[in-house]
C-alpha atoms as a PDB file:
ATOM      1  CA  UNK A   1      42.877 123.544 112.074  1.00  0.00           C
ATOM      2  CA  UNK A   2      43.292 119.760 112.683  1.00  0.00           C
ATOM      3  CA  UNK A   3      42.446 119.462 116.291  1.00  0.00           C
ATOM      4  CA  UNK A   4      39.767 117.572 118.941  1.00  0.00           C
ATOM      5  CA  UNK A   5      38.566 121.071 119.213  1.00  0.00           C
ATOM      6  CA  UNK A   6      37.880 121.466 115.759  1.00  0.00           C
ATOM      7  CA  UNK A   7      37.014 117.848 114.952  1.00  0.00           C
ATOM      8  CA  UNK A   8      34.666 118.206 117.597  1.00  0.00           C
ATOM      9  CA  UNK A   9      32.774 121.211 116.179  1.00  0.00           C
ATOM     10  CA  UNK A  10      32.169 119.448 112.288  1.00  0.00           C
ATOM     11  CA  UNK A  11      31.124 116.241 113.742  1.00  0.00           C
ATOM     12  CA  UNK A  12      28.184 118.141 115.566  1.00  0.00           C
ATOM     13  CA  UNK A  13      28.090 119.995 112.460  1.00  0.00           C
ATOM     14  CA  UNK A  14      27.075 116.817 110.803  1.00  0.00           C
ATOM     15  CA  UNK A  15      25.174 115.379 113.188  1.00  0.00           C
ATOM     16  CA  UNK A  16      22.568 118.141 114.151  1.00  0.00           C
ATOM     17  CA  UNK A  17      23.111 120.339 110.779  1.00  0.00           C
ATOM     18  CA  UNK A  18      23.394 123.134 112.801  1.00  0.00           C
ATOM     19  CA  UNK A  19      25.262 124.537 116.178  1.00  0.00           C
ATOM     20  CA  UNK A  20      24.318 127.736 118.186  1.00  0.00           C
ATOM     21  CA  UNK A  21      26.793 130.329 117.539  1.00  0.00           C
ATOM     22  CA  UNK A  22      27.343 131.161 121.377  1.00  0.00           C
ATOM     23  CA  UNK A  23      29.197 127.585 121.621  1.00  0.00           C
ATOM     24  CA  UNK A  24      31.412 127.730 119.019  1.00  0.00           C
ATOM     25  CA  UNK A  25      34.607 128.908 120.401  1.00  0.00           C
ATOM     26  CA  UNK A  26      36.425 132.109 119.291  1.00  0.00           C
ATOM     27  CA  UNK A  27      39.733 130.066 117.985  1.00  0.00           C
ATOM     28  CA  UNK A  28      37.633 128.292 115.707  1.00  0.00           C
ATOM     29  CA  UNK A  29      35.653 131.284 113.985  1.00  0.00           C
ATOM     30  CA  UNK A  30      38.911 133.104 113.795  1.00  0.00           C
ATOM     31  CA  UNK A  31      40.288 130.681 111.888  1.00  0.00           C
ATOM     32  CA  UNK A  32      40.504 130.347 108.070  1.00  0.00           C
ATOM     33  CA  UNK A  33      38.991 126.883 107.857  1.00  0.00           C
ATOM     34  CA  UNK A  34      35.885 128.535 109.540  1.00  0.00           C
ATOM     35  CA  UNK A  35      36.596 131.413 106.883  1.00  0.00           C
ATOM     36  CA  UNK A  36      36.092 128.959 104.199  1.00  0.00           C
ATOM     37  CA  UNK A  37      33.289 127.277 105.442  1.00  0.00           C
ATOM     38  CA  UNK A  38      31.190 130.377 105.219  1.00  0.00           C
ATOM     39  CA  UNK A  39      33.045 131.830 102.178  1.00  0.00           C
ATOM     40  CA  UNK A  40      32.132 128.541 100.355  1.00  0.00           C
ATOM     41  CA  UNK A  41      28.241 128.476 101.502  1.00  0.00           C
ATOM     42  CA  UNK A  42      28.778 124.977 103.646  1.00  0.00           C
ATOM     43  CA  UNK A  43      28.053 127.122 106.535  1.00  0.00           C
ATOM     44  CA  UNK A  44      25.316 130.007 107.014  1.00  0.00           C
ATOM     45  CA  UNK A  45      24.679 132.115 110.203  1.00  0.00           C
ATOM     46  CA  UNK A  46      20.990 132.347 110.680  1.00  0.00           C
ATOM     47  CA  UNK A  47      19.821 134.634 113.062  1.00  0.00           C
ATOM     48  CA  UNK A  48      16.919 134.327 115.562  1.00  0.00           C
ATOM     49  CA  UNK A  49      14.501 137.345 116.527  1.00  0.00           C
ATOM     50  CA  UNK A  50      15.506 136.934 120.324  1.00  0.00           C
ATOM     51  CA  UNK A  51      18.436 137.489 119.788  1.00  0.00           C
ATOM     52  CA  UNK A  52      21.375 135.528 118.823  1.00  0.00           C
ATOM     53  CA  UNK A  53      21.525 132.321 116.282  1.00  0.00           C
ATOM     54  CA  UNK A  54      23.345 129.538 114.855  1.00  0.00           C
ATOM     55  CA  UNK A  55      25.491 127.709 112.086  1.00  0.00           C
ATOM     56  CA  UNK A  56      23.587 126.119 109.870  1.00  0.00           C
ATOM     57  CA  UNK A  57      24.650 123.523 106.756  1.00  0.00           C
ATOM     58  CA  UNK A  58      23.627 124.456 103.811  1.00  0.00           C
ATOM     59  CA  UNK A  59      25.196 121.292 102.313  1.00  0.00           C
ATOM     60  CA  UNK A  60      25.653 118.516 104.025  1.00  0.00           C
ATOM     61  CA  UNK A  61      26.978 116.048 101.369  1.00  0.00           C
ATOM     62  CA  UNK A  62      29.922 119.013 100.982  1.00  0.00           C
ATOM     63  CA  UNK A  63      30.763 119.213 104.636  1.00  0.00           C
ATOM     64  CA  UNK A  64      31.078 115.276 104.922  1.00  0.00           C
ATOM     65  CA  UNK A  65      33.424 115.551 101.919  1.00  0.00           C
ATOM     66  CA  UNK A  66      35.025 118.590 103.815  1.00  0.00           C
ATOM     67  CA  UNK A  67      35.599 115.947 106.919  1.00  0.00           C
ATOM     68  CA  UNK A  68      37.021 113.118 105.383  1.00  0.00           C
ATOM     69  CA  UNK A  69      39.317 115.360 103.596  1.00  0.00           C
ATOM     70  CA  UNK A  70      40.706 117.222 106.948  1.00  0.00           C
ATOM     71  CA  UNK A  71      40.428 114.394 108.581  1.00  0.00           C
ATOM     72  CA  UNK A  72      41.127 111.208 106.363  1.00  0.00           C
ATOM     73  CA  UNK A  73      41.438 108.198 108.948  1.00  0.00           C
ATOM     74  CA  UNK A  74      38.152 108.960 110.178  1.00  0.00           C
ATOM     75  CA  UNK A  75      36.312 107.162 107.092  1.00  0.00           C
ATOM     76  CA  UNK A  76      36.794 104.529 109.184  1.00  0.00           C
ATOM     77  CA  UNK A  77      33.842 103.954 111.641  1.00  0.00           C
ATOM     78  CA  UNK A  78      36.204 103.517 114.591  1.00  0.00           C
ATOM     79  CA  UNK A  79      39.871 103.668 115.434  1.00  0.00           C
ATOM     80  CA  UNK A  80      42.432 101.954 117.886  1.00  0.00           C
ATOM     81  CA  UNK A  81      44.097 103.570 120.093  1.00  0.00           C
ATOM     82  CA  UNK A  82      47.007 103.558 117.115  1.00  0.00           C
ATOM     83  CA  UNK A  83      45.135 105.357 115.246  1.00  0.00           C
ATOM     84  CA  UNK A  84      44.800 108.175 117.822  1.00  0.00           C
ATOM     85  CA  UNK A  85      48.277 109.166 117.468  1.00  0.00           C
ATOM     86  CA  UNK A  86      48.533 109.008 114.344  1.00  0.00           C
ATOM     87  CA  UNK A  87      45.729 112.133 114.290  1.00  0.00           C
ATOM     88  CA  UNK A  88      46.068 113.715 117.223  1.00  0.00           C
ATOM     89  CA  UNK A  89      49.108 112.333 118.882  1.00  0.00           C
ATOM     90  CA  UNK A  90      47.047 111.089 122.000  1.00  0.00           C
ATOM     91  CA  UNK A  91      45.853 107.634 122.220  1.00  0.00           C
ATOM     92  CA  UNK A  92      42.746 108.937 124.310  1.00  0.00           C
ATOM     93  CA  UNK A  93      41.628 111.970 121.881  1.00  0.00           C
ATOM     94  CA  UNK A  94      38.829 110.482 120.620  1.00  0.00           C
ATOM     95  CA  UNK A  95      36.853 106.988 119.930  1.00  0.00           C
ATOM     96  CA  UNK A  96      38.601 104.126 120.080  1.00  0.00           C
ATOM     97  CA  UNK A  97      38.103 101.082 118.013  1.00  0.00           C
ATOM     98  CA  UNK A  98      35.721  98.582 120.320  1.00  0.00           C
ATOM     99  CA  UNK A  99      37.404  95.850 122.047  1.00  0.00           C
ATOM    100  CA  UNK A 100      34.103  94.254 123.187  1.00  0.00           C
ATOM    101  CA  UNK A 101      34.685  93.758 126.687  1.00  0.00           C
ATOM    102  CA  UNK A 102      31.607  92.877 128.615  1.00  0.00           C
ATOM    103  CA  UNK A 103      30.546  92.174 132.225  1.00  0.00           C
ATOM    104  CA  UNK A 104      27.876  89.811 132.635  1.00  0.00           C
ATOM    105  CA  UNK A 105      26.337  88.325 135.760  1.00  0.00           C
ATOM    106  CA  UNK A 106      22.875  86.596 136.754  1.00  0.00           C
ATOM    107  CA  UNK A 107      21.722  83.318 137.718  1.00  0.00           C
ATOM    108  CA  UNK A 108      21.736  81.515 134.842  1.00  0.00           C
ATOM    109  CA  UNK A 109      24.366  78.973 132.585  1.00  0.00           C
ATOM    110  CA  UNK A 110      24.817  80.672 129.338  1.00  0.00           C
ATOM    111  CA  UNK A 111      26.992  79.885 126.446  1.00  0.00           C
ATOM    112  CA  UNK A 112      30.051  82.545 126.157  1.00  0.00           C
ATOM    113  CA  UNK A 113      32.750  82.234 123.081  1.00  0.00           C
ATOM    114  CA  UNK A 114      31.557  78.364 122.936  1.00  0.00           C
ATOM    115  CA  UNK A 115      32.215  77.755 126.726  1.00  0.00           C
ATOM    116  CA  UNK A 116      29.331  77.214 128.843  1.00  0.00           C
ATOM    117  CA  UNK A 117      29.631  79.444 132.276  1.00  0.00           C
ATOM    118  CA  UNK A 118      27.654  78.955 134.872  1.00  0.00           C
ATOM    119  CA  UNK A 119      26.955  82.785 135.904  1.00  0.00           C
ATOM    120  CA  UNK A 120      25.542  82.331 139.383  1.00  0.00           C
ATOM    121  CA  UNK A 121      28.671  81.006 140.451  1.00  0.00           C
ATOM    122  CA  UNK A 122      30.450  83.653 139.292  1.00  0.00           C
ATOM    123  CA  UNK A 123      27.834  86.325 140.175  1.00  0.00           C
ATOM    124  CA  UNK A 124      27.356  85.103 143.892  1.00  0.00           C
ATOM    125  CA  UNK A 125      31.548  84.797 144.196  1.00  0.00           C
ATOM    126  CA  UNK A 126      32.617  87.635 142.606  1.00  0.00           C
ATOM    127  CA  UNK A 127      29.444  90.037 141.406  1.00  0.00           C
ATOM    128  CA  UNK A 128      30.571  89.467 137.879  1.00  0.00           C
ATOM    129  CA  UNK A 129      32.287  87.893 134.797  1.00  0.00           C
ATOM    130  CA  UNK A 130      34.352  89.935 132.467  1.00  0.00           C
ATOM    131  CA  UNK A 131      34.913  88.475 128.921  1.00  0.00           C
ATOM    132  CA  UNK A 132      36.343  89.749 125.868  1.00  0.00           C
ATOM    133  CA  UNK A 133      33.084  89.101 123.737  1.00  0.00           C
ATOM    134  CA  UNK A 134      33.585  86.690 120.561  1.00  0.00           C
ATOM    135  CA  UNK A 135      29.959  85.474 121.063  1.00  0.00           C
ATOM    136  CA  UNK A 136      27.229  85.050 123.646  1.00  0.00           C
ATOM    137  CA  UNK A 137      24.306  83.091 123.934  1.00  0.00           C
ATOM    138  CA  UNK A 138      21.232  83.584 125.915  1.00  0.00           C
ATOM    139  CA  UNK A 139      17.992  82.758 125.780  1.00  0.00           C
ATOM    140  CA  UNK A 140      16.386  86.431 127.852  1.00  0.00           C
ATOM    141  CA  UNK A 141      19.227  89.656 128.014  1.00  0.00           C
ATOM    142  CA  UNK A 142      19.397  92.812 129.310  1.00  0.00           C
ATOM    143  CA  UNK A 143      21.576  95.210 128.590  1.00  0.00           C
ATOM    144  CA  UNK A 144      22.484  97.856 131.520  1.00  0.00           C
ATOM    145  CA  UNK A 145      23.438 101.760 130.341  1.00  0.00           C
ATOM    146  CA  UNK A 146      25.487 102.399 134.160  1.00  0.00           C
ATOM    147  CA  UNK A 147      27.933 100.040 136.049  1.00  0.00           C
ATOM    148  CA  UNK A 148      25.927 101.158 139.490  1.00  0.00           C
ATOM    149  CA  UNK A 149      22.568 100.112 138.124  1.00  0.00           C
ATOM    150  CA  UNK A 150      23.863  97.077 136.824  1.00  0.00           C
ATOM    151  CA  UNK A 151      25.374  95.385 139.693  1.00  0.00           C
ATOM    152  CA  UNK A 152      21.570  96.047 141.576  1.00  0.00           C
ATOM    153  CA  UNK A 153      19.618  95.375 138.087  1.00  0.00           C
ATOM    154  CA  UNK A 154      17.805  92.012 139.499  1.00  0.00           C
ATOM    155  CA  UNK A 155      16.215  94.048 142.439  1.00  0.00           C
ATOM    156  CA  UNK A 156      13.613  95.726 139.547  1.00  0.00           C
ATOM    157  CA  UNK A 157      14.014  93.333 136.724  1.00  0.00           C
ATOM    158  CA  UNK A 158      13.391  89.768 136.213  1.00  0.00           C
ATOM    159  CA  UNK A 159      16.824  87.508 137.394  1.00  0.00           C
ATOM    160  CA  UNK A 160      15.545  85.269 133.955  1.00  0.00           C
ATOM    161  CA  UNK A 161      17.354  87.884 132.502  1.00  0.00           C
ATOM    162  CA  UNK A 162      21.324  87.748 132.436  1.00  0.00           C
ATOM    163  CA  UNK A 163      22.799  91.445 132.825  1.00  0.00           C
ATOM    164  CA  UNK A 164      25.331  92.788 130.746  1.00  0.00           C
ATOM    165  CA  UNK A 165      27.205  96.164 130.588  1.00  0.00           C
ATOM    166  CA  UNK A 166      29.748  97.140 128.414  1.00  0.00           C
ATOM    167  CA  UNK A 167      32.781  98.387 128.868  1.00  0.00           C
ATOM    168  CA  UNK A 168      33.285 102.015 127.204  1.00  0.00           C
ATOM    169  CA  UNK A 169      29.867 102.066 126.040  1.00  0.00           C
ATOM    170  CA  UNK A 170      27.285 100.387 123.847  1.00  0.00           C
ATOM    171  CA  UNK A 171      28.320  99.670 120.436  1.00  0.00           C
ATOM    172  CA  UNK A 172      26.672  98.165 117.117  1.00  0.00           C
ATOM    173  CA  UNK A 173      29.947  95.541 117.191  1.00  0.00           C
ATOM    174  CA  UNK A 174      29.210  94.296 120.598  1.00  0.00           C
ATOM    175  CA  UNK A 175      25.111  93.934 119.345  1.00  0.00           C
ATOM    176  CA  UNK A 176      26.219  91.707 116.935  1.00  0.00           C
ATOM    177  CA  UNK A 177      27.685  89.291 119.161  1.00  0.00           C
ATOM    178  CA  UNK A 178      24.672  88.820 121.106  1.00  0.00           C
ATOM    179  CA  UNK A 179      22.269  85.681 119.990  1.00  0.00           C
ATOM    180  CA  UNK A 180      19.457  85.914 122.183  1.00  0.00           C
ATOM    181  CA  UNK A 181      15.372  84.869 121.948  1.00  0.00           C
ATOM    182  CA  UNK A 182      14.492  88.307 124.434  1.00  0.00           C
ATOM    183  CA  UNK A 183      16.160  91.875 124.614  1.00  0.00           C
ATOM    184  CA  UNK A 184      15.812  94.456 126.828  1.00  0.00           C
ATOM    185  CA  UNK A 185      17.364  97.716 127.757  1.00  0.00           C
ATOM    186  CA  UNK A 186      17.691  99.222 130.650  1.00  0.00           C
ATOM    187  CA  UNK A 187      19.321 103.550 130.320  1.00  0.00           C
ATOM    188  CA  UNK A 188      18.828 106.546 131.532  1.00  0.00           C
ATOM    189  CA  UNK A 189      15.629 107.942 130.128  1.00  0.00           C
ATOM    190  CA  UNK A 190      17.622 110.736 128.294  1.00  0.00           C
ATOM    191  CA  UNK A 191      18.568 111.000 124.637  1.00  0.00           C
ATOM    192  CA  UNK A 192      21.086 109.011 124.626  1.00  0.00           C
ATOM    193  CA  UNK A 193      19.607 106.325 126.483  1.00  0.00           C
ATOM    194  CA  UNK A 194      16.749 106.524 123.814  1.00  0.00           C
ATOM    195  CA  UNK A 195      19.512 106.513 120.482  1.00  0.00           C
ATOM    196  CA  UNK A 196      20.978 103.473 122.131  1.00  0.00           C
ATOM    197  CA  UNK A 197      17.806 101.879 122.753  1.00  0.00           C
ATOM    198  CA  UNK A 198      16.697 102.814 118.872  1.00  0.00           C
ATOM    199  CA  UNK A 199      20.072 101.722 117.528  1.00  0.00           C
ATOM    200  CA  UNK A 200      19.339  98.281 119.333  1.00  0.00           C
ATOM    201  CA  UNK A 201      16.296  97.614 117.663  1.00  0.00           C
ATOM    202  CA  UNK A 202      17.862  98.484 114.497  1.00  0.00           C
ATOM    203  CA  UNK A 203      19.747  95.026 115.123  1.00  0.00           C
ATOM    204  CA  UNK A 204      17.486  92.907 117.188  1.00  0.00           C
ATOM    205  CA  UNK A 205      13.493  93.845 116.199  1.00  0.00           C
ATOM    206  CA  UNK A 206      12.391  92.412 119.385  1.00  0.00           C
ATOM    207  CA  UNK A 207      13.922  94.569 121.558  1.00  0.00           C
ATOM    208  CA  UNK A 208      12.154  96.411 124.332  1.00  0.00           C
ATOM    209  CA  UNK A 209      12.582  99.536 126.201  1.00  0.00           C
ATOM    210  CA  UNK A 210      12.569  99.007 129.831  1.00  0.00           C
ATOM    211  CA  UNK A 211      10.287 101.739 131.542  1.00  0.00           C
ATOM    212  CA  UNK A 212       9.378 101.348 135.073  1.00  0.00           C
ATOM    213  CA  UNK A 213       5.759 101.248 135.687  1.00  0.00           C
ATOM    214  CA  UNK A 214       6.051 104.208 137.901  1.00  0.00           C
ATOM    215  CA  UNK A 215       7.934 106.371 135.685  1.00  0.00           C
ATOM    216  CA  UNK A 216       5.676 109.068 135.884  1.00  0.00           C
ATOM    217  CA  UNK A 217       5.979 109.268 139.773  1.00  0.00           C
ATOM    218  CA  UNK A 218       9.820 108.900 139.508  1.00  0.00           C
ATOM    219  CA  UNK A 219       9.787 111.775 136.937  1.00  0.00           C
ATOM    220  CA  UNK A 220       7.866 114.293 139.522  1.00  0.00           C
ATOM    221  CA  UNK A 221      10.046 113.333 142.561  1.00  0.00           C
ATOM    222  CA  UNK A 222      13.573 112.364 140.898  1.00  0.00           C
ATOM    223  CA  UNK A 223      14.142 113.910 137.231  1.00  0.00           C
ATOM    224  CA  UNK A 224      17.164 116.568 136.748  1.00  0.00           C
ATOM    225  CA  UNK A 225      17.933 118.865 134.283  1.00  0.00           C
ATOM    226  CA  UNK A 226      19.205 118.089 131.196  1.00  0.00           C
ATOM    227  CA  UNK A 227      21.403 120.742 130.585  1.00  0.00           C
ATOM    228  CA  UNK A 228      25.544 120.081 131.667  1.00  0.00           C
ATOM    229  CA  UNK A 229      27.852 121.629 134.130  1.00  0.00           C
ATOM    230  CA  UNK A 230      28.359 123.606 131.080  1.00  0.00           C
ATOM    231  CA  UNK A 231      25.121 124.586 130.621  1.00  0.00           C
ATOM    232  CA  UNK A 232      24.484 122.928 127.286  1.00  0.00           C
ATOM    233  CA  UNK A 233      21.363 120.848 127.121  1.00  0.00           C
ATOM    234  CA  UNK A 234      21.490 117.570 124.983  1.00  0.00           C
ATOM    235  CA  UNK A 235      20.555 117.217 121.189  1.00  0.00           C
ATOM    236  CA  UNK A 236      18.354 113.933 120.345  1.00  0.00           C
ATOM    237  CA  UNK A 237      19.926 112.128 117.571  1.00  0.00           C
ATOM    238  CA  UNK A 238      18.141 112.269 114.031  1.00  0.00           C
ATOM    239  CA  UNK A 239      16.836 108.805 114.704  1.00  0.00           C
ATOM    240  CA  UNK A 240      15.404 109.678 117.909  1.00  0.00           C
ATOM    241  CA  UNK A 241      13.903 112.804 116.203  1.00  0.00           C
ATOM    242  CA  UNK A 242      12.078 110.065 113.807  1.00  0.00           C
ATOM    243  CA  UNK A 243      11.316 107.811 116.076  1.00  0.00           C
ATOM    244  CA  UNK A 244       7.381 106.964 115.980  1.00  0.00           C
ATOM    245  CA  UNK A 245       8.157 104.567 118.776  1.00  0.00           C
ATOM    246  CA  UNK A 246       5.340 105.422 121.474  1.00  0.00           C
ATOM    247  CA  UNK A 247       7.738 105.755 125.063  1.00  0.00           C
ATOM    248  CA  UNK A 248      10.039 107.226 122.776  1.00  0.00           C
ATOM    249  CA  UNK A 249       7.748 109.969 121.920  1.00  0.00           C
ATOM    250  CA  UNK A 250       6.689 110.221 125.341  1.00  0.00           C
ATOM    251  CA  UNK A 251      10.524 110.436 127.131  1.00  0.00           C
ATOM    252  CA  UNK A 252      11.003 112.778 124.449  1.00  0.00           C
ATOM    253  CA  UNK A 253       7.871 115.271 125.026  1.00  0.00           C
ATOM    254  CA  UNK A 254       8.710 115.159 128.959  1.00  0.00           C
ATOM    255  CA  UNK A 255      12.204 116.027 128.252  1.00  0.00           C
ATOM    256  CA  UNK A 256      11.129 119.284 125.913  1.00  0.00           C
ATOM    257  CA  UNK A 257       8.400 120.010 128.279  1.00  0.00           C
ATOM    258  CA  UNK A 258      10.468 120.091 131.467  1.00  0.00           C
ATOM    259  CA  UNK A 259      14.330 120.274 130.457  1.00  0.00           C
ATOM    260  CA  UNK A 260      14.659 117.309 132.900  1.00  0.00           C
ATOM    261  CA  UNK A 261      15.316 113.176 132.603  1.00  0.00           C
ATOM    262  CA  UNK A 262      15.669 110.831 134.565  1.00  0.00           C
ATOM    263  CA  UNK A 263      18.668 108.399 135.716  1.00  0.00           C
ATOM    264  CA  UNK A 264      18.116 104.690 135.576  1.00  0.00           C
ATOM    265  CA  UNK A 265      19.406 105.045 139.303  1.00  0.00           C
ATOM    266  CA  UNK A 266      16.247 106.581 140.077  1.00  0.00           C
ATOM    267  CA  UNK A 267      14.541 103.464 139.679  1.00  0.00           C
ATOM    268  CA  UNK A 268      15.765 101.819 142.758  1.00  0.00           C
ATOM    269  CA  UNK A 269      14.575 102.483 145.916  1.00  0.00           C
ATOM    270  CA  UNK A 270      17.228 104.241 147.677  1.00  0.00           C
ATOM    271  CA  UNK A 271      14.948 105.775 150.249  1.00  0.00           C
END
């Protein structure tokens, strides 16, 4: 098989070492690439006493050579949409190469591909500036997980701050265009929010978390479940796994506890 369907399932293969049997789907464990997988002891059903169980890898340094041998373009770390078609023959089948377009407003001048724009003009005008990101300069930014919460960000956060959100989501190529003295981020309190906020500090050490100081309260009252209109709850990343960072333990533990997170858009006050 060389499909999304089938890409899909080794990548989370990879990336959690293991994948409940109940969501793998019958095409794929009828196939003879799945055949192999388990014939060649990659793969090994482990049961559970409730009933049930899952896939797990028995070697992971075989199934990544599996990968980039079904799927060779993707030992590159991201592809254009060229590269799409080339694999799959659709240019929106999977990850594209970033293009590191940004919006950015606030109430500040900042420096922006060596051009110096003054960002209240265009904030107060327009609501934003869009810029294909070579560089940006600022002395405090924060970066804003959801388009919604960033065009309200300065009602709960500090306009010293200039807001930026990026377009098709937050990438390590984009980080390293940012030169800034102060970093903050601003997701939803779920694990992705918490990988992203991780994977920041991985590039800028002074990065903070943003956590409301009523996040507790807005947990009770606002929090949903976790799980998708598929039913499928979300895996935490290895790194989050790791983390020893303290709110990242404690977003985590609330999350186990309660199957529930909250949106960033809970932090406004919408009532």
């Amino acid at each position: 098989m060389q499909n999304k369907t089938y890409y899909n399932f080794i990548k989370r293969l990879i990336e959690n070492e293991k994948v409940n049997a109940s969501s793998i789907s019958s095409s794929i464990k009828k196939s003879s690439d799945f055949e192999t997988l388990e014939n060649s002891g990659i793969i090994e059903y482990i049961p559970v006493v409730s009933g049930g169980g899952s896939y797990c890898v028995k070697n992971i340094d075989a199934i990544k050579t599996y990968f980039k041998d079904k799927f060779p373009e993707e030992l590159q770390s991201s592809f254009s949409a060229i590269g799409n078609i080339k694999t799959f023959r659709n240019t929106k089948a999977r990850t594209r190469k970033s293009q590191n377009i940004v919006l950015v407003r606030g109430f500040k001048t900042i420096e922006i591909n060596g051009n110096q724009i003054d960002l209240k003009l265009y904030t107060e005008k327009f609501g934003t500036f869009s810029a294909k990101l070579g560089e940006l300069k600022a002395a405090k930014v924060c970066i804003v997980e959801n388009l919604d919460s960033y065009l309200l960000a300065e009602q709960i956060i500090d306009n010293e701050y200039i807001f930026i959100h990026t377009y098709g989501g937050l990438g390590k190529s984009t980080l390293k265009k940012i030169i800034t003295n102060e970093l903050l981020i601003f997701p939803d309190y779920d694990f992705k929010g918490l990988h992203n906020y991780l994977m920041t500090k991985q590039i800028f050490q002074q990065t903070e978390l943003f956590v409301p100081g009523n996040y507790d309260e807005l947990f009770k009252r606002k929090s949903r479940s976790i799980k998708t209109r598929q039913g499928r709850e979300q895996n935490p990343s290895q790194e989050v796994k790791e983390s020893n960072d303290k709110m990242v333990l404690k977003i985590t533990n609330d999350i186990y506890r309660y199957k529930r997170f909250l949106e960033q858009q809970a932090c406004f006050n919408h009532d």
